[in-house]
N, C-alpha and C. Protein backbone atom coordinates (compact mmCIF):
# COMPACT_ATOMS: atom_id res chain seq x y z
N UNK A 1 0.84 -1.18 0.00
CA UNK A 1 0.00 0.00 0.00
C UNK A 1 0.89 1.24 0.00
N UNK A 2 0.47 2.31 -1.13
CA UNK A 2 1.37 3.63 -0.56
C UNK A 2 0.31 4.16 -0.30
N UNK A 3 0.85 5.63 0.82
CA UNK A 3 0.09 6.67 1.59
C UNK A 3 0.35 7.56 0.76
N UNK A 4 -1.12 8.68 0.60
CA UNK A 4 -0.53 9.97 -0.44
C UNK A 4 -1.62 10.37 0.29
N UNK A 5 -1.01 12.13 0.87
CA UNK A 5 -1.59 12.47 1.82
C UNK A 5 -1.43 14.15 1.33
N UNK A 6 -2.28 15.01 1.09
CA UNK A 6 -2.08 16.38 1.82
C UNK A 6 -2.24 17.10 2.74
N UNK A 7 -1.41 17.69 3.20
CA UNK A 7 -1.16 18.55 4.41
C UNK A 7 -1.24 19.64 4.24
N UNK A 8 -2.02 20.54 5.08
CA UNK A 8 -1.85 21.83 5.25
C UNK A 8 -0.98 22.85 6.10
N UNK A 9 -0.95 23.85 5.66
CA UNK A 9 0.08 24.31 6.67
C UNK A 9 -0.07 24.43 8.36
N UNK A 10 -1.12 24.45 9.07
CA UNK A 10 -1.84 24.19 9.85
C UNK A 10 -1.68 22.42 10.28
N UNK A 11 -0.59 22.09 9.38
CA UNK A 11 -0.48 20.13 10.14
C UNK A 11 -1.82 19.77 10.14
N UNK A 12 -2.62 19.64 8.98
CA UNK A 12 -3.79 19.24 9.27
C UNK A 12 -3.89 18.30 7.76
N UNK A 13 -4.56 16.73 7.99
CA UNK A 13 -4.61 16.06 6.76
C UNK A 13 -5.66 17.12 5.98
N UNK A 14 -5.69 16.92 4.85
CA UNK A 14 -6.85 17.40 4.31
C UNK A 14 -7.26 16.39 3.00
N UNK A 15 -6.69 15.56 2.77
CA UNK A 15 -6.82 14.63 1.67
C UNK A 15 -5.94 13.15 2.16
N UNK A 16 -6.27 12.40 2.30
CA UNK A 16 -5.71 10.89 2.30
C UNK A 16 -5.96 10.24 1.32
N UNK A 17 -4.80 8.97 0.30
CA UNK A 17 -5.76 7.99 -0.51
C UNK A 17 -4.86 6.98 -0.36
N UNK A 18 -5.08 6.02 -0.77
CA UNK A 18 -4.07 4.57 -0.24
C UNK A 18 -4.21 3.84 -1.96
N UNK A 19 -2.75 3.94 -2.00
CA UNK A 19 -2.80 2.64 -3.50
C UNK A 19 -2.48 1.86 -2.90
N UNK A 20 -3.09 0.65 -4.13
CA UNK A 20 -3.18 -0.60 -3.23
C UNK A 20 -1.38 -1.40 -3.78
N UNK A 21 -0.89 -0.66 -5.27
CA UNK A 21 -0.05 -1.06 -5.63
C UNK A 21 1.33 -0.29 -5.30
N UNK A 22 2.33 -1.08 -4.39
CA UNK A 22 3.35 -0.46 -3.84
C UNK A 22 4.82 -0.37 -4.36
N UNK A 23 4.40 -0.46 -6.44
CA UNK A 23 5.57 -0.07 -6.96
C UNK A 23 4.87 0.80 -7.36
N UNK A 24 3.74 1.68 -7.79
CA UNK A 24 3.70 2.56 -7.92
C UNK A 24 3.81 4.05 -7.76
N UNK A 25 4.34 4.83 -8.60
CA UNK A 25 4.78 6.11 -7.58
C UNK A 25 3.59 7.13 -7.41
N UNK A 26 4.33 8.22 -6.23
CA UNK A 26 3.67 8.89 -5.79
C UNK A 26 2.82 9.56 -6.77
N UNK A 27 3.29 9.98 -7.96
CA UNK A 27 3.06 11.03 -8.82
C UNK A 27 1.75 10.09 -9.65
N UNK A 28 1.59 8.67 -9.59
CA UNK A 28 1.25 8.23 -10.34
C UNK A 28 0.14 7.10 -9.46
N UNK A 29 0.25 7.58 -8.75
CA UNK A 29 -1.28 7.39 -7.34
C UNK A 29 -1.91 7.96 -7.33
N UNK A 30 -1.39 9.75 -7.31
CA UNK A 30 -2.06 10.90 -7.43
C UNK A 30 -2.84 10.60 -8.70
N UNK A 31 -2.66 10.10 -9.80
CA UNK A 31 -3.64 10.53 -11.10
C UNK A 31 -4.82 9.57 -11.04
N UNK A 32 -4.42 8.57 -9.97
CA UNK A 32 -5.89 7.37 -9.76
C UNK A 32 -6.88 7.94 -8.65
N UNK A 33 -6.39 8.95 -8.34
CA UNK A 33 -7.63 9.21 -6.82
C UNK A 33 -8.59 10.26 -7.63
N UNK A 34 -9.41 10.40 -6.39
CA UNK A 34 -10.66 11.44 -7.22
C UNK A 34 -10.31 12.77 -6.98
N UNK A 35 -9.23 12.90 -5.61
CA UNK A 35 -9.12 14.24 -5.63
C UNK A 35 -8.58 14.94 -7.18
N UNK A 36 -7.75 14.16 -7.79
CA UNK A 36 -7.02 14.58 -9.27
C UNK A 36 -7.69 14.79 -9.97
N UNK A 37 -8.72 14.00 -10.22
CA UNK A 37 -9.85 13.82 -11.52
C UNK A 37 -10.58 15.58 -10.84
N UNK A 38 -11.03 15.60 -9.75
CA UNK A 38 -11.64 17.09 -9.64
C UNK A 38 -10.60 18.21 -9.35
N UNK A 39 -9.45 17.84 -9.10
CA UNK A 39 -8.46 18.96 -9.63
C UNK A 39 -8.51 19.65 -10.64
N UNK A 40 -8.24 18.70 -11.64
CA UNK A 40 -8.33 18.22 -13.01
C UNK A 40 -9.53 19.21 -13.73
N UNK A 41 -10.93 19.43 -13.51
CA UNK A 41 -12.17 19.25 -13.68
C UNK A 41 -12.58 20.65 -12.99
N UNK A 42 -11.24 21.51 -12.04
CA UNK A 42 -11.64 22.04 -11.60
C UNK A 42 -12.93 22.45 -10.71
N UNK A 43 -13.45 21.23 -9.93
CA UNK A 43 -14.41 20.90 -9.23
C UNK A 43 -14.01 21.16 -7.58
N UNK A 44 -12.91 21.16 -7.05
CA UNK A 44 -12.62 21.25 -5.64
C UNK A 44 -12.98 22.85 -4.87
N UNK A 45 -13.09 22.52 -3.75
CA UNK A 45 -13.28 23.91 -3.20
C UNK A 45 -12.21 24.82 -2.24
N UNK A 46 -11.42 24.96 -3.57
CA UNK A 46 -9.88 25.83 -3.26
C UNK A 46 -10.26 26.90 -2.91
N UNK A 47 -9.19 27.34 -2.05
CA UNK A 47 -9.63 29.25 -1.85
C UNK A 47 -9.43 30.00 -3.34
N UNK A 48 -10.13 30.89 -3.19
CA UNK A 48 -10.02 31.70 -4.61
C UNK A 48 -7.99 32.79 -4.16
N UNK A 49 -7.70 32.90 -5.44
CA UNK A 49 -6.57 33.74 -5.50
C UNK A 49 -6.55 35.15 -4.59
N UNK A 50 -5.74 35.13 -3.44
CA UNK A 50 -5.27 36.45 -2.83
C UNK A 50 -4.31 37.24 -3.41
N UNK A 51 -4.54 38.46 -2.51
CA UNK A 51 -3.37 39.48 -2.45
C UNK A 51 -2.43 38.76 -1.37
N UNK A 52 -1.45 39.10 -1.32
CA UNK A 52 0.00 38.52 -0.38
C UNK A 52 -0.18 39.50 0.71
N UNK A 53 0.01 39.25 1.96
CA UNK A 53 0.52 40.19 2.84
C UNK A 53 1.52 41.34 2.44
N UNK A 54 0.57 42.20 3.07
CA UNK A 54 1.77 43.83 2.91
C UNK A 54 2.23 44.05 1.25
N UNK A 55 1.39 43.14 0.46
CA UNK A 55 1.38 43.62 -1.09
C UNK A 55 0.02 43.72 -1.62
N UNK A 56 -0.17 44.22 -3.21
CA UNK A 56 -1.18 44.48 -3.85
C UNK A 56 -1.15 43.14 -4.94
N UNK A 57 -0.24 42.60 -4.82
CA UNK A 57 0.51 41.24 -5.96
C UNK A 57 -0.58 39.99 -5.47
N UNK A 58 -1.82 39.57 -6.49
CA UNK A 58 -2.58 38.89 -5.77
C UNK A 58 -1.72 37.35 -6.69
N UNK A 59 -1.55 36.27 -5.56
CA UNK A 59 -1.48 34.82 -5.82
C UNK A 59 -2.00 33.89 -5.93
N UNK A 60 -2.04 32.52 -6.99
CA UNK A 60 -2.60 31.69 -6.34
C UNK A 60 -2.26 30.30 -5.36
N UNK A 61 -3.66 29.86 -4.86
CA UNK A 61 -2.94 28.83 -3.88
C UNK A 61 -2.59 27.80 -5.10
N UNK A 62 -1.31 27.11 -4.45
CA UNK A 62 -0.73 26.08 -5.39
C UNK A 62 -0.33 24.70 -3.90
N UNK A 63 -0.07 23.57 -4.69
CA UNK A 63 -0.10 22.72 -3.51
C UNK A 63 1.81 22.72 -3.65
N UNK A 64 2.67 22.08 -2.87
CA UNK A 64 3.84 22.06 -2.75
C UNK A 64 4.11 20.70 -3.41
N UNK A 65 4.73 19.95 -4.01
CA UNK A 65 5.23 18.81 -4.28
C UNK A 65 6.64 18.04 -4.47
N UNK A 66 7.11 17.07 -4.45
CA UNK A 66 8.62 16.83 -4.89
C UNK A 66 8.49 16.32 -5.84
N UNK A 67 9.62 15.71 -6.35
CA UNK A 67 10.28 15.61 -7.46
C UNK A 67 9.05 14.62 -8.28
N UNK A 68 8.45 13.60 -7.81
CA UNK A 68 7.68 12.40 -8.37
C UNK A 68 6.49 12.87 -9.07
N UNK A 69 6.57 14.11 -8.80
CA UNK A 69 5.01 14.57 -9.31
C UNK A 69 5.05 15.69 -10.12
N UNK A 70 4.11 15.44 -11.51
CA UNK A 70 4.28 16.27 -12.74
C UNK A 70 4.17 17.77 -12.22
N UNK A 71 4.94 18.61 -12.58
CA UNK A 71 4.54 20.26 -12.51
C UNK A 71 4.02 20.52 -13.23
N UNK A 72 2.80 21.31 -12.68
CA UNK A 72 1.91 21.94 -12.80
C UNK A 72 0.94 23.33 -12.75
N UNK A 73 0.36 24.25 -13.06
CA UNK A 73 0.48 25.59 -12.60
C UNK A 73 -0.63 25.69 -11.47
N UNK A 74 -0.73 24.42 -10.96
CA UNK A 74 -1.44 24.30 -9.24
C UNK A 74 -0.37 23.58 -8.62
N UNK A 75 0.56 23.76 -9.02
CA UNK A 75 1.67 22.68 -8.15
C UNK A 75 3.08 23.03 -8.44
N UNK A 76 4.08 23.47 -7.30
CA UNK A 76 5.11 24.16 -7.42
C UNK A 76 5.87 22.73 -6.43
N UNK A 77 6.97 22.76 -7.06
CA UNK A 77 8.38 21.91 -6.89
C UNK A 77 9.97 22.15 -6.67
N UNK A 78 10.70 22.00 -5.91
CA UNK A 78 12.22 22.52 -6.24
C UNK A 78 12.92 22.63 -7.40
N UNK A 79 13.79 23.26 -7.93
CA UNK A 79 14.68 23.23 -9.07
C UNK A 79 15.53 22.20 -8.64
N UNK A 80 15.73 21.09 -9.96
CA UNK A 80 16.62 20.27 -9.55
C UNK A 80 18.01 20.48 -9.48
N UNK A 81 19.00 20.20 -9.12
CA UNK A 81 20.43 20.68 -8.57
C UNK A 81 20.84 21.11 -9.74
N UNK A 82 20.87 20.73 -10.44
CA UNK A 82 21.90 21.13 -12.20
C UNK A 82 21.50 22.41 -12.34
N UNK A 83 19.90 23.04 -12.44
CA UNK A 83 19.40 24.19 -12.68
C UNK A 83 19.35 25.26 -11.65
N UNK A 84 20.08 24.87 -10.82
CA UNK A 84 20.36 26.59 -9.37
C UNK A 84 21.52 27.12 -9.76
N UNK A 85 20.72 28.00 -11.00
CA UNK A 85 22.52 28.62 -11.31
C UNK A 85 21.91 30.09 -11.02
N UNK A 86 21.18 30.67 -9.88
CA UNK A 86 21.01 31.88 -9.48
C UNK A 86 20.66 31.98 -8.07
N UNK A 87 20.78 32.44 -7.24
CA UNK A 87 20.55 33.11 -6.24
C UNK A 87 19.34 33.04 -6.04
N UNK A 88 18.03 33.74 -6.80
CA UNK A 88 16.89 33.41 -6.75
C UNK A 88 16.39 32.31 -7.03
N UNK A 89 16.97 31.11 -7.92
CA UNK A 89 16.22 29.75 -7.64
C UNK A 89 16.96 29.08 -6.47
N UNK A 90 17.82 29.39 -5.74
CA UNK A 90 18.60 28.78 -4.78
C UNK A 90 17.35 29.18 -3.19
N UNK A 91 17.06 30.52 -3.55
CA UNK A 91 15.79 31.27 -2.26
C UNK A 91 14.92 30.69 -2.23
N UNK A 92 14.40 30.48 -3.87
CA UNK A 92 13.39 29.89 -3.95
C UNK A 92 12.92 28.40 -3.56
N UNK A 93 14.03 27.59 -4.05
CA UNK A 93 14.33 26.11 -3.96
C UNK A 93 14.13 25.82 -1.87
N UNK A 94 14.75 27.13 -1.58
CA UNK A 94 14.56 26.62 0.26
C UNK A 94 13.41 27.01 0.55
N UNK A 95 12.85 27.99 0.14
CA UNK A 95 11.66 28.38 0.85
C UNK A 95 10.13 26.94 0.05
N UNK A 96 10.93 26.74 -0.59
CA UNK A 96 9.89 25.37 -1.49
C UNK A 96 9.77 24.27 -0.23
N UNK A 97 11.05 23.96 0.35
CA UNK A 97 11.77 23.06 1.09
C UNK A 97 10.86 23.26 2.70
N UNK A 98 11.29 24.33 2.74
CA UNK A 98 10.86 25.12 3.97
C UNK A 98 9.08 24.40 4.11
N UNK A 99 8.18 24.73 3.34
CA UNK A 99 7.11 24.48 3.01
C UNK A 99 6.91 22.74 2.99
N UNK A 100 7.68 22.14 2.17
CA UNK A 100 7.98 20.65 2.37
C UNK A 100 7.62 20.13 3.59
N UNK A 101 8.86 20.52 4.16
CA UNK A 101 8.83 20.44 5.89
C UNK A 101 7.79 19.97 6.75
N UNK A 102 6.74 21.01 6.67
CA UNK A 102 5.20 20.65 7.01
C UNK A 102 4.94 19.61 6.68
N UNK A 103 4.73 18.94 5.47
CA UNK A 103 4.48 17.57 5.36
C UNK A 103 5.07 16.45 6.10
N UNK A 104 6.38 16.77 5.95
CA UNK A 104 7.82 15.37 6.46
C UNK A 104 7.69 15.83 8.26
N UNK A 105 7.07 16.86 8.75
CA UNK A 105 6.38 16.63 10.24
C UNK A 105 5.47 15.90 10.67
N UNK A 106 4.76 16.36 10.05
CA UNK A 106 3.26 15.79 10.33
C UNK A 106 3.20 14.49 9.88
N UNK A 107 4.03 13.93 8.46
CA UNK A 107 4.22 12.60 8.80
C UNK A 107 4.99 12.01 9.68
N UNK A 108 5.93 12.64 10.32
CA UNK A 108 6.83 12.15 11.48
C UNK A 108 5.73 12.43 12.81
N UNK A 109 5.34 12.88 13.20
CA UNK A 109 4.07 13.15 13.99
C UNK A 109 2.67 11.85 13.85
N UNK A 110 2.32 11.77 12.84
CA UNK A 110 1.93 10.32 12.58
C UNK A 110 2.36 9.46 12.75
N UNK A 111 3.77 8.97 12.27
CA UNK A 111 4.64 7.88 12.50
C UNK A 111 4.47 7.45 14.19
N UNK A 112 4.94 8.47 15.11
CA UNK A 112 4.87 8.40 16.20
C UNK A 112 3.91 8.11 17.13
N UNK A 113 2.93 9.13 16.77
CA UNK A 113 1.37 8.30 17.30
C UNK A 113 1.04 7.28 17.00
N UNK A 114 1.15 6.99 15.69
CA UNK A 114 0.63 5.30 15.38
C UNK A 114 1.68 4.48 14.44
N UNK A 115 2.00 4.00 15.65
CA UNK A 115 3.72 3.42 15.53
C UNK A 115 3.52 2.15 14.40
N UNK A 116 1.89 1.74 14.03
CA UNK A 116 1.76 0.81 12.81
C UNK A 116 2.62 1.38 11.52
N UNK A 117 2.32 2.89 11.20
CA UNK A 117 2.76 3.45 10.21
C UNK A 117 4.39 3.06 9.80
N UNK A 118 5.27 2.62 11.02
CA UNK A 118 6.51 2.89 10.77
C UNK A 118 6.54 1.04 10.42
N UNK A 119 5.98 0.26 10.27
CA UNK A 119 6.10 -1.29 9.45
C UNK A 119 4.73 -1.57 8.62
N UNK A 120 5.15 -2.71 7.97
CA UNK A 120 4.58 -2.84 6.50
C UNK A 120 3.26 -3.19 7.32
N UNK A 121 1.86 -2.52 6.46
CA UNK A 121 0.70 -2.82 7.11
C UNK A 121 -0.19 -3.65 6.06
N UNK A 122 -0.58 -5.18 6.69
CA UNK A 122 -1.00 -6.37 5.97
C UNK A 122 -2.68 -6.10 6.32
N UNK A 123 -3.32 -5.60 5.31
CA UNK A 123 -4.78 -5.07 5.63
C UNK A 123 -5.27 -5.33 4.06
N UNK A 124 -6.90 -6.26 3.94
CA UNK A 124 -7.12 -5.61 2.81
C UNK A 124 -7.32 -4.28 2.55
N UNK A 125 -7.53 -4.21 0.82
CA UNK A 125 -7.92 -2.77 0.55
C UNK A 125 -9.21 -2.41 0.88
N UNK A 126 -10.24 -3.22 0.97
CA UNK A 126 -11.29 -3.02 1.47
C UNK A 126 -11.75 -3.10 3.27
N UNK A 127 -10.62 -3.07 3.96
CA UNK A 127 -10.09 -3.12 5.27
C UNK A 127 -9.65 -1.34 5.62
N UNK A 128 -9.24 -1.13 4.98
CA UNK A 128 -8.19 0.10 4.84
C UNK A 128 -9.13 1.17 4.81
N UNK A 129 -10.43 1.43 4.80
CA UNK A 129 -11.01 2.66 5.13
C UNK A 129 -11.12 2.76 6.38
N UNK A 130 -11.20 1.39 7.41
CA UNK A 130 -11.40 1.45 9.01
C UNK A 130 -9.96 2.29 9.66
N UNK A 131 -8.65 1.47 8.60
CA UNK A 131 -7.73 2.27 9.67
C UNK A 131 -7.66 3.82 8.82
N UNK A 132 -7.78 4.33 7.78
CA UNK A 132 -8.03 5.40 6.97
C UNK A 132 -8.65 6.23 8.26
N UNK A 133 -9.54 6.06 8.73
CA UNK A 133 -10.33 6.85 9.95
C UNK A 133 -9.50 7.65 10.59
N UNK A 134 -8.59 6.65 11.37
CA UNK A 134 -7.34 7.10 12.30
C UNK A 134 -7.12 8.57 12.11
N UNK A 135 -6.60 8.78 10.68
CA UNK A 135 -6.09 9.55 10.42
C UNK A 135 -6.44 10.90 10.33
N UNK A 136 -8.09 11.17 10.09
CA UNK A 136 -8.89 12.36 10.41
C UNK A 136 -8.54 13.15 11.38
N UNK A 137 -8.21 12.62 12.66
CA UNK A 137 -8.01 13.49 14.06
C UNK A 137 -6.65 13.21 14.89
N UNK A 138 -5.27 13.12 14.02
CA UNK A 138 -4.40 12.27 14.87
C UNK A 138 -4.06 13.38 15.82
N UNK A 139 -4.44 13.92 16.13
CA UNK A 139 -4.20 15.44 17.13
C UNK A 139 -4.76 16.31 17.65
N UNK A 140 -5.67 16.60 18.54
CA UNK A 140 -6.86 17.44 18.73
C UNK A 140 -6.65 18.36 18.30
N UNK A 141 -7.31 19.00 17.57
CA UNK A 141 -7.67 20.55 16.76
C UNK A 141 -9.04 20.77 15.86
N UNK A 142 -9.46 21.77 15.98
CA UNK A 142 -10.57 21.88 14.97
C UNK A 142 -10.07 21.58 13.36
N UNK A 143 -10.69 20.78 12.72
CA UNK A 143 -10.21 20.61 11.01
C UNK A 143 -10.82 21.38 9.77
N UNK A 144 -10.03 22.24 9.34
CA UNK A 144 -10.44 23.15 8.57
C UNK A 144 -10.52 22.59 7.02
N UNK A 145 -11.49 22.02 6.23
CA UNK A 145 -11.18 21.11 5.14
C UNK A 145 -12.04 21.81 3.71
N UNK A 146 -10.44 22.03 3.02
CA UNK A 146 -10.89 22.50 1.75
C UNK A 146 -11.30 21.15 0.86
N UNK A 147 -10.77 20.12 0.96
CA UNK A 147 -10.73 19.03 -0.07
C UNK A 147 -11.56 18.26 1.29
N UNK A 148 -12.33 17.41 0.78
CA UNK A 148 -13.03 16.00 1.80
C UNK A 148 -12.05 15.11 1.55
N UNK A 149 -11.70 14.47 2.95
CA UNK A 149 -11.21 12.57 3.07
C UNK A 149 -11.78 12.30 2.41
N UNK A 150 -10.80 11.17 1.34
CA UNK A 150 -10.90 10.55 0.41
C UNK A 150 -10.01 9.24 0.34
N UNK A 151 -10.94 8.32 -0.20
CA UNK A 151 -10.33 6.84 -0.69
C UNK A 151 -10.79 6.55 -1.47
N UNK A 152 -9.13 5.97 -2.34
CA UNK A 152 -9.07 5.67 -3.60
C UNK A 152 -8.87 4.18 -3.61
C-alpha cells in the first residue's frame, strides 16, 4: 500500500488515498484518486486567488510537491540541482523546502502516534477505510477542510 496524503500548513490532513499497488509512484497514485480527476475538472473547493501580505501582488494557492510529481500551474516543486545557477532559484528552492517540511512533520508526527505506520501494514484494501479513519483526528484541533477525506 502507498500513503498519499495532503497537508496543510496548519499540520492538518486534508486529503488521504491509499494505492493498493506499492511499486507505484507517488506522482502516479495521485492521477488514480478522485481528488485529481476534480483537480483536473476544476471541481474542488480551493480558496479563490489572494493578495499577499503587505502587497497588492494577488497569488494563487498552489499545492507544494517533490520531485515524483508532474509540474503543474497548481503545483510548485524545487529546481533540480543542475538548474540553481542563481541566487533566486537557490531562495526559492529553500523556501519550497521550507514548506515541504510541514508535510515530512506531520508525517513524522503520525509515525509516532501510530507506531503501525513505521512497518509494513497487511490489511485488505477493502479493510483500509477502518484504519483510513485514524487519520482524520491524529491530534486534537478543529479541522479546517478544503478538499473532503478521500479513498481511492
Amino acid at each position: 500500500m502507498v500513503f498519499l496524503a495532503i497537508v496543510d500548513a496548519r499540520y492538518q490532513f486534508i486529503m488521504c488515498s491509499f494505492g493498493v499497488n506499492g511499486r507505484i509512484s507517488d506522482g502516479g497514485l495521485l492521477q488514480t484518486t478522485t481528488f485529481y480527476d476534480k483537480l483536473q475538472k476544476h471541481q474542488l473547493s480551493l480558496p479563490s486567488d489572494e493578495p499577499i501580505k503587505g502587497s497588492s501582488k494577488i497569488l494563487p494557492y498552489v499545492f507544494v510537491a517533490d520531485d515524483a510529481f508532474v509540474l503543474r500551474t497548481d503545483m510548485i516543486k524545487s529546481y533540480q540541482q543542475a538548474d540553481l545557477n542563481s541566487r533566486e532559484r537557490k531562495i526559492y528552492n529553500y523556501r519550497v523546502s521550507r514548506a515541504r517540511r510541514i508535510v515530512d512533520n506531520e508525517f513524522g508526527i503520525l509515525a509516532s502516534r501510530f507506531r503501525i505506520c513505521k512497518i509494513q501494514i497487511n490489511l485488505e484494501p477493502k479493510n483500509i477505510d477502518k484504519f483510513c479513519r485514524m487519520f482524520r483526528s491524529p491530534k486534537p484541533r478543529r479541522w479546517n477542510y478544503y478538499i473532503r477525506f478521500n479513498i481511492t
